[in-house]
Protein backbone atom coordinates (compact mmCIF):
# COMPACT_ATOMS: atom_id res chain seq x y z
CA UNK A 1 35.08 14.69 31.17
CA UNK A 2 33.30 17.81 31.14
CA UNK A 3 35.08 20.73 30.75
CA UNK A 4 35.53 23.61 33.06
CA UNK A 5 34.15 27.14 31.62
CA UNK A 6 35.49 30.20 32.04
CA UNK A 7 33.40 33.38 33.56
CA UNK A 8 34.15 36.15 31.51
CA UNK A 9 31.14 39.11 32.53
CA UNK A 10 28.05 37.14 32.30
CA UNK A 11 28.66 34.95 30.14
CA UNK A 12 30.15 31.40 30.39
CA UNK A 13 32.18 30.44 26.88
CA UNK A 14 34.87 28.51 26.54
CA UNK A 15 38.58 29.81 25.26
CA UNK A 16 41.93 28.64 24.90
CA UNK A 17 42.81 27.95 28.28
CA UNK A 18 39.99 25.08 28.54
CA UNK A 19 40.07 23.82 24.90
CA UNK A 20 44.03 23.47 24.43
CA UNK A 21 45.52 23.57 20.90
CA UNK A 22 44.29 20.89 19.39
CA UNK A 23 41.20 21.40 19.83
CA UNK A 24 41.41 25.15 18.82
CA UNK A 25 43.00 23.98 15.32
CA UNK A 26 40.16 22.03 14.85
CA UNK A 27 37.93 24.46 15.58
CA UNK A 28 39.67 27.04 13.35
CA UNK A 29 39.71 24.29 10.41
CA UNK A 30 35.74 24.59 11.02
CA UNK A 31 35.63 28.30 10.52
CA UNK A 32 37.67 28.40 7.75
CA UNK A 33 34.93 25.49 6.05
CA UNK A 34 32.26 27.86 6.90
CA UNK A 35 32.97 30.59 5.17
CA UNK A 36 34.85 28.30 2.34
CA UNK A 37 31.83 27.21 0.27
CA UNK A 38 30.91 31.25 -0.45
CA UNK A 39 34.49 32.82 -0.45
CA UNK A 40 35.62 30.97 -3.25
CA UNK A 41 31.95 31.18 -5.10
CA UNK A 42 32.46 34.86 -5.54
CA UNK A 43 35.87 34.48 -7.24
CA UNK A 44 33.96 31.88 -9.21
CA UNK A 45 31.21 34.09 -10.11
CA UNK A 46 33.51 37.04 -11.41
CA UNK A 47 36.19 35.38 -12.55
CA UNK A 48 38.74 36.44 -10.10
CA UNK A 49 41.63 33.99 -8.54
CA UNK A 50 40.02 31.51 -6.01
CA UNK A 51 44.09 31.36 -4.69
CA UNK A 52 44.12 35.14 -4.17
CA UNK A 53 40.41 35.18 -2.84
CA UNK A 54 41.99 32.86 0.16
CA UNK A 55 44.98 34.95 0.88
CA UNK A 56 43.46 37.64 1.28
CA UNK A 57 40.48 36.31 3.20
CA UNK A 58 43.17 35.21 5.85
CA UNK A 59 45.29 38.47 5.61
CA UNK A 60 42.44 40.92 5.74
CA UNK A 61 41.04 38.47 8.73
CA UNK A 62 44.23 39.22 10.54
CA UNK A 63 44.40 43.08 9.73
CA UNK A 64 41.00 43.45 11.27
CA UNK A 65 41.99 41.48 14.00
CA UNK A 66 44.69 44.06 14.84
CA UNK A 67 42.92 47.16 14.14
CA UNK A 68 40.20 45.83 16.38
CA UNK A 69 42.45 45.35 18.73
CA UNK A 70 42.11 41.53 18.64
CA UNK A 71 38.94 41.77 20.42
CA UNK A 72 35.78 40.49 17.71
CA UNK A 73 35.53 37.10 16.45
CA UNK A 74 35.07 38.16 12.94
CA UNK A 75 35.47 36.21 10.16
CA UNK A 76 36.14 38.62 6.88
CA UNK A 77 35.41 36.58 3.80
CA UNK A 78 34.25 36.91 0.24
CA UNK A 79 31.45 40.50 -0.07
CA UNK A 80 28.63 39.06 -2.71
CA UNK A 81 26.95 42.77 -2.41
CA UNK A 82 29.53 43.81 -4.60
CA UNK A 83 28.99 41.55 -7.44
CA UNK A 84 26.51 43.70 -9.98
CA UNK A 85 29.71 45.76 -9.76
CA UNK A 86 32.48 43.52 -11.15
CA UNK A 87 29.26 42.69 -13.54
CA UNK A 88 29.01 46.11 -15.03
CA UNK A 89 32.51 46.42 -15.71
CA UNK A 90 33.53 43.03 -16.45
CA UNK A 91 30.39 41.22 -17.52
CA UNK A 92 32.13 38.43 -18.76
CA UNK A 93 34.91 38.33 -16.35
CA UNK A 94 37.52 39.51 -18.85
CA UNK A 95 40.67 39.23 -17.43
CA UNK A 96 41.60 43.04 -18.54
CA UNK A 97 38.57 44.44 -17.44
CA UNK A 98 38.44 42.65 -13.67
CA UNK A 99 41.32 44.90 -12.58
CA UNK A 100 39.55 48.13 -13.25
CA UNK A 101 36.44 46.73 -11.16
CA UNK A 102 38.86 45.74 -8.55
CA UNK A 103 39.83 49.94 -8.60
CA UNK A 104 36.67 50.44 -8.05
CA UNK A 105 36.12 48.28 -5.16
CA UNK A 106 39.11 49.68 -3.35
CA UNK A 107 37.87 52.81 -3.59
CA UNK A 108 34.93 51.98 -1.95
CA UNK A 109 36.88 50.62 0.85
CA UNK A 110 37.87 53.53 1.86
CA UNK A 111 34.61 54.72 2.16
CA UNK A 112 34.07 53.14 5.19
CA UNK A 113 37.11 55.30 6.43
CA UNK A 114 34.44 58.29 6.53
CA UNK A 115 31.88 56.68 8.51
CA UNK A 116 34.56 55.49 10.64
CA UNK A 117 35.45 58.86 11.47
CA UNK A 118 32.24 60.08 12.25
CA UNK A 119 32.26 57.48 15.25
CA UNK A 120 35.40 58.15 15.83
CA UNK A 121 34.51 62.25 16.19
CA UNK A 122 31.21 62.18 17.46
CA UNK A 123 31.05 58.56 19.53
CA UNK A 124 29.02 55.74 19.25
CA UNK A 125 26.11 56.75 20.97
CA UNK A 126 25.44 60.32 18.61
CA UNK A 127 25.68 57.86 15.67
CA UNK A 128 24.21 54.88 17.09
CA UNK A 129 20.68 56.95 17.36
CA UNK A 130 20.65 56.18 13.37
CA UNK A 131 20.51 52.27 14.24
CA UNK A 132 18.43 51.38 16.94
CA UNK A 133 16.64 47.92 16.82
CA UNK A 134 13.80 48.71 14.99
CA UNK A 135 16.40 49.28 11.96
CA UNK A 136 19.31 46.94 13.11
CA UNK A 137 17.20 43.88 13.37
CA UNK A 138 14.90 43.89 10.20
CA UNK A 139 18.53 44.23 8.63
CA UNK A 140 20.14 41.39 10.30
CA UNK A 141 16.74 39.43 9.53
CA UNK A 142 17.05 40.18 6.09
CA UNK A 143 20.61 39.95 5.78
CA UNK A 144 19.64 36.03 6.61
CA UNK A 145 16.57 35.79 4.48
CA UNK A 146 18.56 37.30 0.93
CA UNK A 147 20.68 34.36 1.21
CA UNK A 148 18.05 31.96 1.44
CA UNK A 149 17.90 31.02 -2.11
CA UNK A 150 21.11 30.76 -2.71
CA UNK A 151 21.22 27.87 -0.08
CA UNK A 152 17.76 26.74 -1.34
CA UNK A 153 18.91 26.30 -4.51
CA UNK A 154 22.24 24.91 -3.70
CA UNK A 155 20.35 21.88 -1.74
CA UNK A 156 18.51 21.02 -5.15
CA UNK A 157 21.03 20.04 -7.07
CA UNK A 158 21.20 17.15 -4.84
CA UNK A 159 18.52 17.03 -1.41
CA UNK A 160 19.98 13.78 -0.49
CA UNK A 161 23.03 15.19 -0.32
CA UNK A 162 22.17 18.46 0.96
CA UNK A 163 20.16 16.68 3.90
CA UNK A 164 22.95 14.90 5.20
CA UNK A 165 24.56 17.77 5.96
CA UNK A 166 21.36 19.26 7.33
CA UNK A 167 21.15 15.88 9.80
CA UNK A 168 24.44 15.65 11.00
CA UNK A 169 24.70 19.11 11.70
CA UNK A 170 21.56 19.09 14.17
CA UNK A 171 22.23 15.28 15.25
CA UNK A 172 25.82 17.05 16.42
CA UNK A 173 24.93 19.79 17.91
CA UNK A 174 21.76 19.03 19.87
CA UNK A 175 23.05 15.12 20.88
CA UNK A 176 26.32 15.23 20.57
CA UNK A 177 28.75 15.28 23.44
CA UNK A 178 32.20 16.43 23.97
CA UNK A 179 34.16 18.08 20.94
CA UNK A 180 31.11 16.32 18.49
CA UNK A 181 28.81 19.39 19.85
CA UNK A 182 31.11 22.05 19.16
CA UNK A 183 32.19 21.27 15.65
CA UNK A 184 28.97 20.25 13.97
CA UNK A 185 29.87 21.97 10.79
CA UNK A 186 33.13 20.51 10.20
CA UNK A 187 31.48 16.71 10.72
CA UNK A 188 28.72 17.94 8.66
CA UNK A 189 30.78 18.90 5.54
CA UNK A 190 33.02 16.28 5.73
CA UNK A 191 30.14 13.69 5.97
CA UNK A 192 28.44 14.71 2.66
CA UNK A 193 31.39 15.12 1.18
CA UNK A 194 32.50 11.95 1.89
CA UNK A 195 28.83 10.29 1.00
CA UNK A 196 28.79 12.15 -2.74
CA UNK A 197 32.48 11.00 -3.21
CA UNK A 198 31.58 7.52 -2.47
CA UNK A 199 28.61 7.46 -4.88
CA UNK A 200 30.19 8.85 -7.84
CA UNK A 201 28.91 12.15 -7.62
CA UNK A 202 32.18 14.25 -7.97
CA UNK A 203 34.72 15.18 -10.71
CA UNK A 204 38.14 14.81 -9.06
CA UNK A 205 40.04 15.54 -12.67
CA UNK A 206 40.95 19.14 -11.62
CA UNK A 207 42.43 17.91 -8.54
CA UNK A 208 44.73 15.62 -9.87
CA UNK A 209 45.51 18.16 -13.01
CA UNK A 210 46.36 20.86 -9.96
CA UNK A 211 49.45 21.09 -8.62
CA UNK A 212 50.71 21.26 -5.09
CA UNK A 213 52.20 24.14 -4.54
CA UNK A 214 51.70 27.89 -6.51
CA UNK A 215 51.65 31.41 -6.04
CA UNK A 216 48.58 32.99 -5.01
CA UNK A 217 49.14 36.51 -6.65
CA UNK A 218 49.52 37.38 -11.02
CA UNK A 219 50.56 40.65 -10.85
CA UNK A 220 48.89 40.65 -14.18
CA UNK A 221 45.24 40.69 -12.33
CA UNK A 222 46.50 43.30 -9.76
CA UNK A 223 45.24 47.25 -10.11
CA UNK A 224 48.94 48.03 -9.77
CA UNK A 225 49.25 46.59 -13.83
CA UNK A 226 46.43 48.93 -15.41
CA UNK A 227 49.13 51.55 -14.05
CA UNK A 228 52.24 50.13 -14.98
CA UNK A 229 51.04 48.99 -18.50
CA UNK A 230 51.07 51.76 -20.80
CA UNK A 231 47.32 51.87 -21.38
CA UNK A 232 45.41 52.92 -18.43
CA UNK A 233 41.78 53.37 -19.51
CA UNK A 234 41.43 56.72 -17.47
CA UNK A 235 37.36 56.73 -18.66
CA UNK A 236 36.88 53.33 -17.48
CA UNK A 237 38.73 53.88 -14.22
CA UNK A 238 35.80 56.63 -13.55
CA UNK A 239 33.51 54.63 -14.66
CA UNK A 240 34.51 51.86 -12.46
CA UNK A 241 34.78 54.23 -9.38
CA UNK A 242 31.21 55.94 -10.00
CA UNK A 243 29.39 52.41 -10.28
CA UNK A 244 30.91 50.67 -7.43
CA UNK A 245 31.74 52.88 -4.76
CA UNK A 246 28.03 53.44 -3.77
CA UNK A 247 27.91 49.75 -3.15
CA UNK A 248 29.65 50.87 -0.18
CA UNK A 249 26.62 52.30 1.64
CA UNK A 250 25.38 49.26 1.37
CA UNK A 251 28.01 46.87 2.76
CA UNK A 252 28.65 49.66 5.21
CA UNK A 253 25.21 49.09 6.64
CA UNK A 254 26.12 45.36 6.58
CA UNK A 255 28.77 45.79 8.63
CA UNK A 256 27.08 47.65 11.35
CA UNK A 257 23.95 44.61 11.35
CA UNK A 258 26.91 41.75 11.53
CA UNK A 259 29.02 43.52 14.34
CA UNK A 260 25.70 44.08 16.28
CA UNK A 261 24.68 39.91 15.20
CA UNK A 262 28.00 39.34 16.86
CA UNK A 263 27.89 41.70 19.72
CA UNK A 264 24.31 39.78 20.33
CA UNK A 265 25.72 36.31 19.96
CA UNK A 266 28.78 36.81 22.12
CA UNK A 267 27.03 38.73 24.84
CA UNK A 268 29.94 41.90 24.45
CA UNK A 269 29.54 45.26 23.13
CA UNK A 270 32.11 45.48 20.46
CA UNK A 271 30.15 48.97 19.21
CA UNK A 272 31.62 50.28 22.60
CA UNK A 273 35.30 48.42 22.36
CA UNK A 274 36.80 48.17 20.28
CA UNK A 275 34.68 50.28 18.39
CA UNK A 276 32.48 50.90 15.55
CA UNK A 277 35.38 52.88 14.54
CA UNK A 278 38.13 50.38 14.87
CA UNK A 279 35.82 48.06 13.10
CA UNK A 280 34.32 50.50 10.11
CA UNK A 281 38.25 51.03 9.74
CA UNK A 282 39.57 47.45 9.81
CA UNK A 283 36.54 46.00 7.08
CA UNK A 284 37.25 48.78 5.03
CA UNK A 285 41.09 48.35 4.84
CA UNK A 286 40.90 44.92 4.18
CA UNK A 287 38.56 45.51 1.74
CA UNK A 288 41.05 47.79 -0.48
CA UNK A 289 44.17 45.98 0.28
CA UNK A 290 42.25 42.78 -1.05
CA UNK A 291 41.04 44.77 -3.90
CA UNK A 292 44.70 45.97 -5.27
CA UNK A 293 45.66 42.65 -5.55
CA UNK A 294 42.55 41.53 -7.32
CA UNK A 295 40.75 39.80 -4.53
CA UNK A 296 37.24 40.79 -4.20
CA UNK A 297 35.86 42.64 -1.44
CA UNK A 298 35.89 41.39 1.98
CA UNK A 299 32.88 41.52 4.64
CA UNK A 300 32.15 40.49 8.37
CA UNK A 301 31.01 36.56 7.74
CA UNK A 302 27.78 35.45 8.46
CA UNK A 303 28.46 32.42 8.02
CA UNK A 304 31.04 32.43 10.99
CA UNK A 305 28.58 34.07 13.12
CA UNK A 306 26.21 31.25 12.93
CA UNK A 307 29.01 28.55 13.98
CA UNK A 308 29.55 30.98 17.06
CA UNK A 309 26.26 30.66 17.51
CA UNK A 310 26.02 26.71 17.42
CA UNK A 311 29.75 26.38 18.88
CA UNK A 312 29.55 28.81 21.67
CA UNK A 313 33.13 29.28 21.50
CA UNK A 314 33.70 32.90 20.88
CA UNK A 315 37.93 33.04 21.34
CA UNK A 316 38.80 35.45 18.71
CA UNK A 317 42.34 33.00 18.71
CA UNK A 318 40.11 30.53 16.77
CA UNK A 319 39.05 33.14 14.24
CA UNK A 320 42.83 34.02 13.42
CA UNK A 321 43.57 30.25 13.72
CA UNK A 322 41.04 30.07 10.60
CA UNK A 323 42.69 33.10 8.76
CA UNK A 324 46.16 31.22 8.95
CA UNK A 325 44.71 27.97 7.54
CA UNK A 326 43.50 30.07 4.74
CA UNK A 327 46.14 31.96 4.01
CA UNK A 328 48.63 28.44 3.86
CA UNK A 329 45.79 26.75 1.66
CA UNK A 330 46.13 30.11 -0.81
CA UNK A 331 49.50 28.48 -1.20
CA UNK A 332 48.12 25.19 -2.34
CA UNK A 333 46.03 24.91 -5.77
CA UNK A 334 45.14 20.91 -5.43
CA UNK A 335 43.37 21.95 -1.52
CA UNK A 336 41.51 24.48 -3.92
CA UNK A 337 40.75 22.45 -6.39
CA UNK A 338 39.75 19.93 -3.61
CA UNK A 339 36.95 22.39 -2.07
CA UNK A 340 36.00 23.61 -5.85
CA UNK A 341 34.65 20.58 -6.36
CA UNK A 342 32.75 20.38 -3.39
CA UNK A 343 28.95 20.05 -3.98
CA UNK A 344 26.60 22.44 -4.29
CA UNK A 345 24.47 20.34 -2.35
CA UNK A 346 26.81 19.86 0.67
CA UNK A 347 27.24 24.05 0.20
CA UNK A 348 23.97 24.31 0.46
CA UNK A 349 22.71 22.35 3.88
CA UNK A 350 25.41 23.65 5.73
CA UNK A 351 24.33 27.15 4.51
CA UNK A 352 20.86 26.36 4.98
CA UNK A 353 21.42 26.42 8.85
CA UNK A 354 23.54 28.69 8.89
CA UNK A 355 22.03 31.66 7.10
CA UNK A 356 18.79 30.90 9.23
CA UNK A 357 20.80 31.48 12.27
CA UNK A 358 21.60 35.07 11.47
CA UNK A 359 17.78 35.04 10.94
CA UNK A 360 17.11 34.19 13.96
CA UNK A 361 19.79 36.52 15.86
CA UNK A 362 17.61 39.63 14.08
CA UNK A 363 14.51 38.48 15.27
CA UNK A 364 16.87 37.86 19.02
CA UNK A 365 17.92 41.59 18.94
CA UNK A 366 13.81 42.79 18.31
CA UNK A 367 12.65 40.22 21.56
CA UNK A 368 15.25 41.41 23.85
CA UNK A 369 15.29 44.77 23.22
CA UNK A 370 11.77 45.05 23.40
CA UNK A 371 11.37 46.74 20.53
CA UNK A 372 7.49 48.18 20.89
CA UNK A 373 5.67 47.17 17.44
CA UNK A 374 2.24 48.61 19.13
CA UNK A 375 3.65 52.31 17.13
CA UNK A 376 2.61 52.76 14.17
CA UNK A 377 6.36 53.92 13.22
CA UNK A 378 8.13 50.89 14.33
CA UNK A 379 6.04 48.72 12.57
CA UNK A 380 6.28 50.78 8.88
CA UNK A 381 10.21 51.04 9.42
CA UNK A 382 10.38 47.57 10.15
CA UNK A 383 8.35 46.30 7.16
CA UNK A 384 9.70 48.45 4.85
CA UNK A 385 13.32 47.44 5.68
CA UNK A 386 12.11 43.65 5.47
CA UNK A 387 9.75 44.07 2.20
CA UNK A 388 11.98 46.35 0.22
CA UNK A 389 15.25 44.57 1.18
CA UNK A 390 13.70 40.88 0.31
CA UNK A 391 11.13 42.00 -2.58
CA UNK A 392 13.72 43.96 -4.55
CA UNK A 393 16.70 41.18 -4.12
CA UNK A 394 14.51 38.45 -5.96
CA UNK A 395 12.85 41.22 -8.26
CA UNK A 396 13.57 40.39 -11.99
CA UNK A 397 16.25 42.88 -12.32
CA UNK A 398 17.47 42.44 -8.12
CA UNK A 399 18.16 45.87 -8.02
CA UNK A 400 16.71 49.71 -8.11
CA UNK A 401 18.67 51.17 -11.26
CA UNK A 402 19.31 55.10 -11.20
CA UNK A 403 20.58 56.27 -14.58
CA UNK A 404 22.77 59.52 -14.35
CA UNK A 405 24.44 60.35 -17.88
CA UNK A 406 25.42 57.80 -19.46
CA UNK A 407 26.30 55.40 -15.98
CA UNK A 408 23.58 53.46 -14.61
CA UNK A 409 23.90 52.78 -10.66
CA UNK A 410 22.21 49.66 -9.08
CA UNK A 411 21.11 50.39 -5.39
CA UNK A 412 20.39 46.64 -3.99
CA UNK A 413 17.44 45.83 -1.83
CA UNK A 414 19.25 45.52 1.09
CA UNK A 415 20.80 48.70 0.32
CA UNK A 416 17.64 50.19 -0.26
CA UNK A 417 15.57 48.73 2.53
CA UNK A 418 18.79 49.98 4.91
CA UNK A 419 18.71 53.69 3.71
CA UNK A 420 15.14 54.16 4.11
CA UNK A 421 14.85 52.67 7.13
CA UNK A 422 17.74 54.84 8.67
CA UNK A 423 15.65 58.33 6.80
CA UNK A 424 12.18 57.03 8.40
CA UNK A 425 13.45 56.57 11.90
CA UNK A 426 15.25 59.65 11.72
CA UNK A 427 12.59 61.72 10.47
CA UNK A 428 9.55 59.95 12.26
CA UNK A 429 8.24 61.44 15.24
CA UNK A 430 8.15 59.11 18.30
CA UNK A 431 11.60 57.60 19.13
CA UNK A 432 11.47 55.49 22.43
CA UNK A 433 14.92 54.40 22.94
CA UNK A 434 18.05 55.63 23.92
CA UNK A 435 21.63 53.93 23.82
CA UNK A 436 23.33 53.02 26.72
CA UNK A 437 27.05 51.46 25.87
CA UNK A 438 28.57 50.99 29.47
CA UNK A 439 27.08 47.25 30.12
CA UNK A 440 25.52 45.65 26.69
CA UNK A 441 22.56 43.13 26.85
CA UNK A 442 21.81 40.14 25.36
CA UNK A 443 22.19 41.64 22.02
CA UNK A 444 24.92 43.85 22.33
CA UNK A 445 23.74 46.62 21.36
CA UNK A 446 22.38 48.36 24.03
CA UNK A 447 19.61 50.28 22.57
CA UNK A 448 16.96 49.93 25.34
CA UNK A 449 13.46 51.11 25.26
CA UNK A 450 12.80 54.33 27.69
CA UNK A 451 10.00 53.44 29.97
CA UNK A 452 8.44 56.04 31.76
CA UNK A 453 11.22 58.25 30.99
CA UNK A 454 11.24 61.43 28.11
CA UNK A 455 13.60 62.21 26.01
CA UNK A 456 14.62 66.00 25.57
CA UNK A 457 15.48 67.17 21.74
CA UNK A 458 18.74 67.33 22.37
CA UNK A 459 18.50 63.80 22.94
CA UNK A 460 15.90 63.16 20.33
């Protein structure tokens, strides 16, 4: 039986009121396997708790949720921008060093609480001028494109593997019928999953050495102990603070791309309401909160985006649904042990779609704003966003090192491609687009070329 859609704007999606529970769990179960496969890789990566990664995915999910006023189907998982940070200060992943990093980190969180403010103080539409579509979408593009070889290389370990994720996924979602279209990544992980189990291809030793049931948090790991121990490293704690917090600029620009990724999926203008303030404000606190316990940063989830993009259910009920399964799993070391030993394979064709998808919504926001690539000046912001953001994230050394004193500060390329894209359009003569934030279009962000209309300098 086809089921009845509700009208909300514009827009037709479904919510809870034509799915029922059920199906809502089952579509939060599907969220929370999206953004599984790189939450827990981060953790993995830096040698922080995979246990307190997942609580505090699902917390700092739910305290966005209620500064945003429950509004944004956000997902906030795992931040990878911030690894070269826990690198520098625990290169290893020494388990006395990781703590100081994690200082560091929540610092930076409240970073965002500055930009928030501006918003806040001078509304969306002063600030906005900074990230029209010429910037916004070469991000969101490249966003996409920078975790392309993580996927690519994921899918080699095992193509077979990785391509039977790949099939089912688009066998789901362009044939399938009923629930089968709307859950295409859940069938898809569980089907190569399944197909490497059978064949011999996972290790299920640390799953039956885990137990069932643990605490997610050792104090031990948590910034509170470098205080509380007797030998704070005061130098270090600088350190820490000076080489991660302008990581923050980075992510911050992040934020603003995924919001306006999701705004464009959903068809809503969350820059408007809730608010890039509300927003800025909930990432950021869930970002240092995560942090003092010695979970790694958190970020808006691409990964999610692209299964609202495929699902077309946007409820933000089945985000929090997703949070809460995380957040009881945190609880549970065999279930982590049970996705750690997921292969990379299986990560990597469901993030193969995926991370094309928020490709794909960049290149969405150019199209249907219109964005006029006859100007010389759109076209040199755009490329140098795309060519320094891609080019210097698969350099040799994947990063633009600044040495001041003794500390040595990595700017990434998408950090770099973001800032001077932001300068050029700011500084280049020619701006054809003003923001409009009563009604958003397709892309939510409503940064719409001015035809046959001038700007005055105020405006400009």
């Amino acid at each position: 039986m086809e089921k009845e859609k509700i009208t909300i704007g514009e827009k037709g999606i479904y919510d809870a009121r034509t799915l029922g529970a059920p199906r809502m769990l089952v579509l939060g179960l599907q969220h929370m396997f999206a953004m599984f496969g790189a939450t827990v890789l981060v953790p993995l990566l830096t040698g922080l708790s995979v246990s307190t990664t997942l609580l505090f995915a699902g917390l700092g999910t739910l305290l966005f949720h209620l500064i945003s006023k429950k509004k944004v189907p956000a997902f906030l998982g795992s931040s990878f921008a911030f690894l070269a940070g826990y690198a520098a200060i625990a290169p290893h992943g020494e388990k006395e060093l990781l703590p100081y990093a994690c200082f560091g980190v929540a610092i930076a969180g409240l970073v965002y609480l500055v930009l928030a403010g501006l918003f806040k103080i001078y509304g969306a539409n002063k600030v906005m001028k900074f990230f029209p579509p010429v910037v916004t979408g070469p991000i969101i593009i490249a966003i996409g494109l920078n975790l392309s070889k993580s996927a690519v290389e994921n899918c080699a370990t095992n193509w077979w593997i990785a391509l039977i994720a790949i099939a089912v996924v688009i066998i789901c979602n362009v044939w399938g019928k009923g629930m089968i279209k709307i859950i295409p990544i859940l069938l898809g992980v569980i089907s190569s999953y399944t197909v490497a189990a059978l064949t011999g291809l996972i290790d299920f030793t640390p799953v039956i050495q885990a137990p069932w049931i643990g605490f997610p948090i050792d104090y031990s790991r948590t910034v509170f102990a470098i205080f509380t121990g007797g030998h704070t490293d005061t130098s270090l704690l600088i350190t820490a603070v000076i080489t991660i917090v302008p990581i923050a600029f980075a992510t911050m620009m992040e934020h603003i791309g995924d919001i306006s990724a999701i705004s464009s999926t959903v068809g809503i203008n969350y820059i408007k309401d809730p608010g890039l303030h509300r927003t800025l404000t909930g990432d950021g606190l869930a970002t240092t909160v995560a942090a003092l316990f010695g979970a790694p940063a958190n970020t808006t989830y691409g990964e999610n985006t692209g299964v609202l993009t495929l699902t077309k259910v946007y409820d933000p009920r089945v985000i929090r649904i997703a949070a809460y399964f995380a957040v009881l799993f945190s609880f549970c070391p065999k279930f982590a042990a049970i996705i750690e030993v997921m292969p990379g394979a299986t990560i990597g064709g469901i993030s193969l779609v995926l991370y094309g998808m928020i490709s794909a919504v960049g290149v969405r926001n150019i199209v249907e704003t219109k964005v006029d690539f006859s100007k010389s000046r759109n076209v040199i912001i755009a490329a140098l966003i795309l060519v320094l953001s891609i080019g210097i994230n698969y350099s040799t050394a994947g990063a633009l090192d600044f040495t001041i004193g003794s500390i040595t500060i990595g700017f990434s390329g998408l950090a770099t491609g973001s800032l001077i894209g932001i300068v050029l359009n700011a500084i280049l003569p020619g701006k054809d687009y003003i923001f409009e934030d009563d009604e958003p279009n397709p892309t939510g962000v409503d940064l719409e070329i001015a035809q046959g209309k001038s700007l005055t300098e105020e405006e400009k």
